[in-house]
PDB file of N, CA and C in Angstrom:
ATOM      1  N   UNK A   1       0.845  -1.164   0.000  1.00  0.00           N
ATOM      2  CA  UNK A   1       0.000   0.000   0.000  1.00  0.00           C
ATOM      3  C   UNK A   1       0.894   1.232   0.000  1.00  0.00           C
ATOM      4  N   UNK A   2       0.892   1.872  -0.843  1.00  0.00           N
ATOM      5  CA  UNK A   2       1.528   3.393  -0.862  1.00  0.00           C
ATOM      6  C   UNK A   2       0.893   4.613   0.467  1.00  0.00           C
ATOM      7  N   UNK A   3       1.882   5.036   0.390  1.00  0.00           N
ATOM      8  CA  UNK A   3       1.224   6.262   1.434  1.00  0.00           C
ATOM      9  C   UNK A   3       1.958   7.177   1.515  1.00  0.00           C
ATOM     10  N   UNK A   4       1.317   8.694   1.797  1.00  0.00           N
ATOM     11  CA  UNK A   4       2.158   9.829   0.926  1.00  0.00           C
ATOM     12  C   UNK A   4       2.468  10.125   2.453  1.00  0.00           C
ATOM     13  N   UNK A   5       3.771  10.815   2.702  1.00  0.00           N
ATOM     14  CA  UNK A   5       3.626  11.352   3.737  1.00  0.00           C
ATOM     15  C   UNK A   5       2.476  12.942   4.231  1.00  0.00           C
ATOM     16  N   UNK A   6       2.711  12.948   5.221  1.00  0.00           N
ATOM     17  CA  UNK A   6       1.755  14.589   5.839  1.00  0.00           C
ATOM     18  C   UNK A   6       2.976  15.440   6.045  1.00  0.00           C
ATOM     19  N   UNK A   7       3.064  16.644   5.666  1.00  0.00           N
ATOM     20  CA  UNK A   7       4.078  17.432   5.898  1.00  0.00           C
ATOM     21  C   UNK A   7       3.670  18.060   7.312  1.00  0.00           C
ATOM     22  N   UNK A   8       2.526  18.338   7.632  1.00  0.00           N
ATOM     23  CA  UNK A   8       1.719  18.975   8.449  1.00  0.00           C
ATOM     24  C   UNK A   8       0.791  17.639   9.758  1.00  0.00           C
ATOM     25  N   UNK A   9       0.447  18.011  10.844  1.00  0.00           N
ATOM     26  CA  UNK A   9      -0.586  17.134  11.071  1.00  0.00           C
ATOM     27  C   UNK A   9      -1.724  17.801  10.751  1.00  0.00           C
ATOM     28  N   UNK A  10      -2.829  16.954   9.863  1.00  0.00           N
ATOM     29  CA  UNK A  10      -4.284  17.197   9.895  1.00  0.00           C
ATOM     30  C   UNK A  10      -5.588  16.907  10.741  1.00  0.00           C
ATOM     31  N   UNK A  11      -6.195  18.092  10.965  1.00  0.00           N
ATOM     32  CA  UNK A  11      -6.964  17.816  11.745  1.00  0.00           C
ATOM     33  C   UNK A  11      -8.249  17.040  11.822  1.00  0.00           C
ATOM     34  N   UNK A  12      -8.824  15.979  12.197  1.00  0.00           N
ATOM     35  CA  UNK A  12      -9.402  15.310  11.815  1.00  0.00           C
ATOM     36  C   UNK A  12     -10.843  15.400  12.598  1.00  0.00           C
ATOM     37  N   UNK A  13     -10.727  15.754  13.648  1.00  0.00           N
ATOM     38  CA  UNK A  13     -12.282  16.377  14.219  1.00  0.00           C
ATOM     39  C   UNK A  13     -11.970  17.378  15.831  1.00  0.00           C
ATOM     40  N   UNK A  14     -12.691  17.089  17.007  1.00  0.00           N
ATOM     41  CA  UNK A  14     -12.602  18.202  17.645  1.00  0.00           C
ATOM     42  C   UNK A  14     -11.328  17.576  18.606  1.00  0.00           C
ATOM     43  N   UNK A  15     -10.381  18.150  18.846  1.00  0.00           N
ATOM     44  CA  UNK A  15      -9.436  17.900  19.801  1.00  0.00           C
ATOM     45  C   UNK A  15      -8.593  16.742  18.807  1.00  0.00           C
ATOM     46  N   UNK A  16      -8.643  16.215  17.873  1.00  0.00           N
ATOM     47  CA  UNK A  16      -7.970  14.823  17.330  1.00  0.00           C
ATOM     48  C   UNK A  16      -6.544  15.839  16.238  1.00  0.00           C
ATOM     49  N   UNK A  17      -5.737  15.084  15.909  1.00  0.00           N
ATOM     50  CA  UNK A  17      -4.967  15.492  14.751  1.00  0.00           C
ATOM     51  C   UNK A  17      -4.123  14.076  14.595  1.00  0.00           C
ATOM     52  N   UNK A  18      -3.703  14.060  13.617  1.00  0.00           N
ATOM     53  CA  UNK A  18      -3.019  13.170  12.741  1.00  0.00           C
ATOM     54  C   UNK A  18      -1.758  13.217  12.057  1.00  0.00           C
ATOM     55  N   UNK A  19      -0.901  12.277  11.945  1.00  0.00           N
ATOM     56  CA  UNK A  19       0.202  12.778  11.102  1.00  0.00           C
ATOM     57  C   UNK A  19       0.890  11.825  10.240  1.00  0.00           C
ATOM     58  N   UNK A  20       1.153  11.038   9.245  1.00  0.00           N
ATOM     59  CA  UNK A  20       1.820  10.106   8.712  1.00  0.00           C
ATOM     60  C   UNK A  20       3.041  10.108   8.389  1.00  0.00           C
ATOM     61  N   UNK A  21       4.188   9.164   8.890  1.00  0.00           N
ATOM     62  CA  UNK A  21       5.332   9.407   8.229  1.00  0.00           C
ATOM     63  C   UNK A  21       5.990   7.724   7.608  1.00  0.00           C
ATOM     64  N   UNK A  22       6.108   7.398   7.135  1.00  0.00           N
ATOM     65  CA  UNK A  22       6.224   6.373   6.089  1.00  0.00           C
ATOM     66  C   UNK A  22       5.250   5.354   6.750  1.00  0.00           C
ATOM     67  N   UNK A  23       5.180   4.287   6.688  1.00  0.00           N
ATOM     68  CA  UNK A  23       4.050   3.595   7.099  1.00  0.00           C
ATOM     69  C   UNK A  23       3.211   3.725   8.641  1.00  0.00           C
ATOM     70  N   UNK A  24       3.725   4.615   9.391  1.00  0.00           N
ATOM     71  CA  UNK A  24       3.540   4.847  10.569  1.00  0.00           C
ATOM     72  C   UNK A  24       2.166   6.220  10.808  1.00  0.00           C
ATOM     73  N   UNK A  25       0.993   6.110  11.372  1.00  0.00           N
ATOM     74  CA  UNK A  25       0.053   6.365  11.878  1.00  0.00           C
ATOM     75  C   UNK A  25       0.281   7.241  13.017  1.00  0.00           C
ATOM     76  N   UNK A  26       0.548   8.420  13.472  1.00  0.00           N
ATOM     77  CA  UNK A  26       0.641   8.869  14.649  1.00  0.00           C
ATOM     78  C   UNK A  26      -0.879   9.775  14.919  1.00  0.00           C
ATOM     79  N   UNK A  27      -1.861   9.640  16.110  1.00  0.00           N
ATOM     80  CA  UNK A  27      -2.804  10.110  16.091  1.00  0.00           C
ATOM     81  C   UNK A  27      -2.414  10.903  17.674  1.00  0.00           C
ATOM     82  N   UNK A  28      -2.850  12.253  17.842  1.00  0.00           N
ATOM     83  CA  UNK A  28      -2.807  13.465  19.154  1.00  0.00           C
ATOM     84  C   UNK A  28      -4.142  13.875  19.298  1.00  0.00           C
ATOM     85  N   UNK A  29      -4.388  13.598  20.695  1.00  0.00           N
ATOM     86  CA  UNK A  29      -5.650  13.805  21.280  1.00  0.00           C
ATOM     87  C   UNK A  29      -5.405  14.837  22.227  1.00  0.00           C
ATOM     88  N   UNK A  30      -5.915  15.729  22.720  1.00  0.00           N
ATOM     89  CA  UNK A  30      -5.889  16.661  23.335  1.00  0.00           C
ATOM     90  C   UNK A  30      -6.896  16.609  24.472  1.00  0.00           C
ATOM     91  N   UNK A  31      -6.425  15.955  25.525  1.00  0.00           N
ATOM     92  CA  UNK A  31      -7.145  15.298  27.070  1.00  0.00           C
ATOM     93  C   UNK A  31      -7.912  16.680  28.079  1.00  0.00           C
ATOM     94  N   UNK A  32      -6.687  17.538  27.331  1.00  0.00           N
ATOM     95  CA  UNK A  32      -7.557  18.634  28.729  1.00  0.00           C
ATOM     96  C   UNK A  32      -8.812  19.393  27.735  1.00  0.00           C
ATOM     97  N   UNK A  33      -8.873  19.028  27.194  1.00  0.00           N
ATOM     98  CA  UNK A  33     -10.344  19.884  26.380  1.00  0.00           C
ATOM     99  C   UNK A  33     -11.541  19.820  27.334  1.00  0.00           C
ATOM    100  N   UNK A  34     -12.594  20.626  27.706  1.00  0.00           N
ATOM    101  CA  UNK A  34     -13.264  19.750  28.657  1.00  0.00           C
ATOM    102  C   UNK A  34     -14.596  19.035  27.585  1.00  0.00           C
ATOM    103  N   UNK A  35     -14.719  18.534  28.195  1.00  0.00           N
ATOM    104  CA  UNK A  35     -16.214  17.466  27.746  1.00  0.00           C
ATOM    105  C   UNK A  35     -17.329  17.966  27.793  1.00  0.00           C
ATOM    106  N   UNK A  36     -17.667  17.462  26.498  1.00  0.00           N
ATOM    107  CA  UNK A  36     -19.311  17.858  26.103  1.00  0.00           C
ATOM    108  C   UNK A  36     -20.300  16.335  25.996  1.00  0.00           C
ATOM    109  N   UNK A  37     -21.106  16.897  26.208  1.00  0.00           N
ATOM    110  CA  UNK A  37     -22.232  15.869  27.198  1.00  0.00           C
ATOM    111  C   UNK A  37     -22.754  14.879  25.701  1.00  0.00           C
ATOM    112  N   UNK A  38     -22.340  13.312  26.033  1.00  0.00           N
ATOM    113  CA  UNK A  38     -22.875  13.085  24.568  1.00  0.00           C
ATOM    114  C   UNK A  38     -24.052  12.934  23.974  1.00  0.00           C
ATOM    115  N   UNK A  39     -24.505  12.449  23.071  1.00  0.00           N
ATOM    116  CA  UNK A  39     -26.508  12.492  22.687  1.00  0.00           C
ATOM    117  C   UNK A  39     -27.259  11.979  24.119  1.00  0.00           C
ATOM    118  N   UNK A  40     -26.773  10.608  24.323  1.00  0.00           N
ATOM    119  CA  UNK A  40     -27.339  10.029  24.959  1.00  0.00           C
ATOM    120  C   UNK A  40     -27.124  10.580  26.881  1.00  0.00           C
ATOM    121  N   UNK A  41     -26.195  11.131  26.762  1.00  0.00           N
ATOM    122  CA  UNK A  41     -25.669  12.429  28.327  1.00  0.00           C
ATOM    123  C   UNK A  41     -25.523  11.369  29.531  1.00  0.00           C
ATOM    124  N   UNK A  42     -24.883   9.830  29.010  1.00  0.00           N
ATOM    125  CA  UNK A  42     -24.576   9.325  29.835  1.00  0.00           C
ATOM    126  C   UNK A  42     -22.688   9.673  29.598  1.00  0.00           C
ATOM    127  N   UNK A  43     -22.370   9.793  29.090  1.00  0.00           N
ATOM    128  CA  UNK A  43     -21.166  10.302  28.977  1.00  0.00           C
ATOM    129  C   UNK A  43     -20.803  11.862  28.422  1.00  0.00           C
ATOM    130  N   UNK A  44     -19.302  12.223  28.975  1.00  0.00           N
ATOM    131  CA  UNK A  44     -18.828  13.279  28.585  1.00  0.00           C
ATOM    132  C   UNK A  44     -17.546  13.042  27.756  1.00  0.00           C
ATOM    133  N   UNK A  45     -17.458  13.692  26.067  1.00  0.00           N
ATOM    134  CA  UNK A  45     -16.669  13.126  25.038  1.00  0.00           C
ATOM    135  C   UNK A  45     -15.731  14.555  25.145  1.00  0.00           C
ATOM    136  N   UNK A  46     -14.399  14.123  25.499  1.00  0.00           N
ATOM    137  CA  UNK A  46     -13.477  14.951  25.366  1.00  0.00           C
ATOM    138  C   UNK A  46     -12.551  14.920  24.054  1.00  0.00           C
ATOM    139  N   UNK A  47     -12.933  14.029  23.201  1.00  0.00           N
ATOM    140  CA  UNK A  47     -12.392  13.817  21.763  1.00  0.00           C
ATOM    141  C   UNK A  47     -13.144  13.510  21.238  1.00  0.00           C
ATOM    142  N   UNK A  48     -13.541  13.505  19.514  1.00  0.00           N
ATOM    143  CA  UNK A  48     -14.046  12.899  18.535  1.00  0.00           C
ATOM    144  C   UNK A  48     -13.833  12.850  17.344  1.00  0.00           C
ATOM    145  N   UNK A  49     -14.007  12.176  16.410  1.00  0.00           N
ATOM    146  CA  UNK A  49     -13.791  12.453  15.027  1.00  0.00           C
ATOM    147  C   UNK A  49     -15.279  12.367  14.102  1.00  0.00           C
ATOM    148  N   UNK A  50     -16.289  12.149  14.958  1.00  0.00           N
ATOM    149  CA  UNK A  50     -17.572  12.404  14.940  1.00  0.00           C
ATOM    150  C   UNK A  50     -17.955  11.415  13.817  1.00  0.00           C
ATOM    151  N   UNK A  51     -17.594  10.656  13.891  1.00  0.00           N
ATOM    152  CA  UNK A  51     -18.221   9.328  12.689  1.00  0.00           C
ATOM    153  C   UNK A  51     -16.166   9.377  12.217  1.00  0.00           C
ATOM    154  N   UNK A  52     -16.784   7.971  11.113  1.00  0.00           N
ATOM    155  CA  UNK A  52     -15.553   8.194   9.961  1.00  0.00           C
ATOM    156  C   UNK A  52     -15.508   9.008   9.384  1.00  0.00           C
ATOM    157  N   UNK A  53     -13.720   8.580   9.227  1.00  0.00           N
ATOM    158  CA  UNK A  53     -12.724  10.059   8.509  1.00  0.00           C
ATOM    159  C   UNK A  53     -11.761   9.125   7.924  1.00  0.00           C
ATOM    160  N   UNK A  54     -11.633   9.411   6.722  1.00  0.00           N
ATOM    161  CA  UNK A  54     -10.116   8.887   5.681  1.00  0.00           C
ATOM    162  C   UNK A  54      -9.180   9.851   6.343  1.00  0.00           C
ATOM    163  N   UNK A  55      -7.781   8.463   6.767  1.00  0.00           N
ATOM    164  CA  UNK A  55      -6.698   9.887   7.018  1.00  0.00           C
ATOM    165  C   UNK A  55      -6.135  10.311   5.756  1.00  0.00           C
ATOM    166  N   UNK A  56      -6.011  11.756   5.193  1.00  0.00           N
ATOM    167  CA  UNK A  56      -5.006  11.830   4.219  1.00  0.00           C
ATOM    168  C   UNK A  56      -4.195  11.046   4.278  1.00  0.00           C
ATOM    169  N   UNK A  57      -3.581  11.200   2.753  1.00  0.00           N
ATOM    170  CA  UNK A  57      -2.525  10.210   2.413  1.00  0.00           C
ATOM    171  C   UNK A  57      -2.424   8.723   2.599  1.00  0.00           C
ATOM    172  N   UNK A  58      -3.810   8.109   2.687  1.00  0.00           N
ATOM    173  CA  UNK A  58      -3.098   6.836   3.258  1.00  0.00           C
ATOM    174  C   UNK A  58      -4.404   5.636   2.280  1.00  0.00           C
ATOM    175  N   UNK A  59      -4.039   6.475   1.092  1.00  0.00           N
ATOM    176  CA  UNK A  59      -5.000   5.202   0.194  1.00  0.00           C
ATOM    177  C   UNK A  59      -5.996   5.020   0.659  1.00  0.00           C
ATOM    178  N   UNK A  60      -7.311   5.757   1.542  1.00  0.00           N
ATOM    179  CA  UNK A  60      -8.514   5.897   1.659  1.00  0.00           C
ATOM    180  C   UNK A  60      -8.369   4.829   3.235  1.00  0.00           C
ATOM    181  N   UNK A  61      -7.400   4.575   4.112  1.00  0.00           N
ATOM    182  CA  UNK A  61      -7.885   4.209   5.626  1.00  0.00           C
ATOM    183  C   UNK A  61      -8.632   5.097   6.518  1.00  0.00           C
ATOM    184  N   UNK A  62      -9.454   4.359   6.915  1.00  0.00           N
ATOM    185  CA  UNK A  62     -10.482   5.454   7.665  1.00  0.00           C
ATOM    186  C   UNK A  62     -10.569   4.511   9.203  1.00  0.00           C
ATOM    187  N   UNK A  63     -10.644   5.870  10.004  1.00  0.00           N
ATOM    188  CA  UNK A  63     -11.073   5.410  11.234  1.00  0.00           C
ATOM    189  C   UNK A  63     -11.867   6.141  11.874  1.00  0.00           C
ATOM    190  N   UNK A  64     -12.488   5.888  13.100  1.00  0.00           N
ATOM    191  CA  UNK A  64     -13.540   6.508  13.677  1.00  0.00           C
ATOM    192  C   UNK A  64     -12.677   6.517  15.321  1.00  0.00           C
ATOM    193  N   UNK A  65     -12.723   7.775  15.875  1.00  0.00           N
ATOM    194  CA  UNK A  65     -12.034   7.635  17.528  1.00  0.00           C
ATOM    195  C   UNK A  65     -13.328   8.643  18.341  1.00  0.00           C
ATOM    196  N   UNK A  66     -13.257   8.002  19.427  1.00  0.00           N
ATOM    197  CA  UNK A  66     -13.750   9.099  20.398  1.00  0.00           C
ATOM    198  C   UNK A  66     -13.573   8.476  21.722  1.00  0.00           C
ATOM    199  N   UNK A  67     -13.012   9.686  22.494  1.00  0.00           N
ATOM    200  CA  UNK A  67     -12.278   9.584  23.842  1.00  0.00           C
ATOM    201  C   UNK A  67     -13.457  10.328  24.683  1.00  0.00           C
ATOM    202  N   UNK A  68     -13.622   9.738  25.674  1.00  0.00           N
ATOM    203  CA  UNK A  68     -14.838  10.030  26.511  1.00  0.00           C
ATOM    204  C   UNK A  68     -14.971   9.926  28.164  1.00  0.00           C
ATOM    205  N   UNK A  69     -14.978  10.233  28.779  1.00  0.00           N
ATOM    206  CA  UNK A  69     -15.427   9.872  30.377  1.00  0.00           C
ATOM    207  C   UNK A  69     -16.551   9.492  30.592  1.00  0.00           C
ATOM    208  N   UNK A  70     -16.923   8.421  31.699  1.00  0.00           N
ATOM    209  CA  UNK A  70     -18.826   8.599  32.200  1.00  0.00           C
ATOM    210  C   UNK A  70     -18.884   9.681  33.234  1.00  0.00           C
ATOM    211  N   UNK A  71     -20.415  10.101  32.843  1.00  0.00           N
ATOM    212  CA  UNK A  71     -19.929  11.040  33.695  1.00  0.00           C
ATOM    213  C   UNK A  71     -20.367  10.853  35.579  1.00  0.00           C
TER     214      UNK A  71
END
């Protein structure tokens, strides 16, 4: 599988960013954000990428993250 590098990290939803450097995946979450209450308001989501996301560069891999507390 080819994969281009990221010169930059991209941001991929609220608090998330991304970065590729030859086959390697590096994903940064940002913990102290505070939390927003999720649909269901049994939890508080301090990360998301809010559904799937293709990371650039990487031949269409997609992932879905979300970092959360109960509250």
């Amino acid at each position: 599988m080819r994969m281009t590098e990221l010169n930059k990290a991209e941001n991929l939803g609220n608090g998330i960013t991304a970065s590729v450097s030859g086959d390697t995946l590096t994903l940064t979450v940002k913990l102290s954000l505070p939390g927003q209450p999720s649909a269901t308001g049994k939890t508080m989501v301090v990360a998301s990428t809010r559904g799937n996301v293709v990371i650039p560069g990487t031949n269409g891999i997609t992932i879905g993250l979300n970092a959360y507390t109960k509250k």
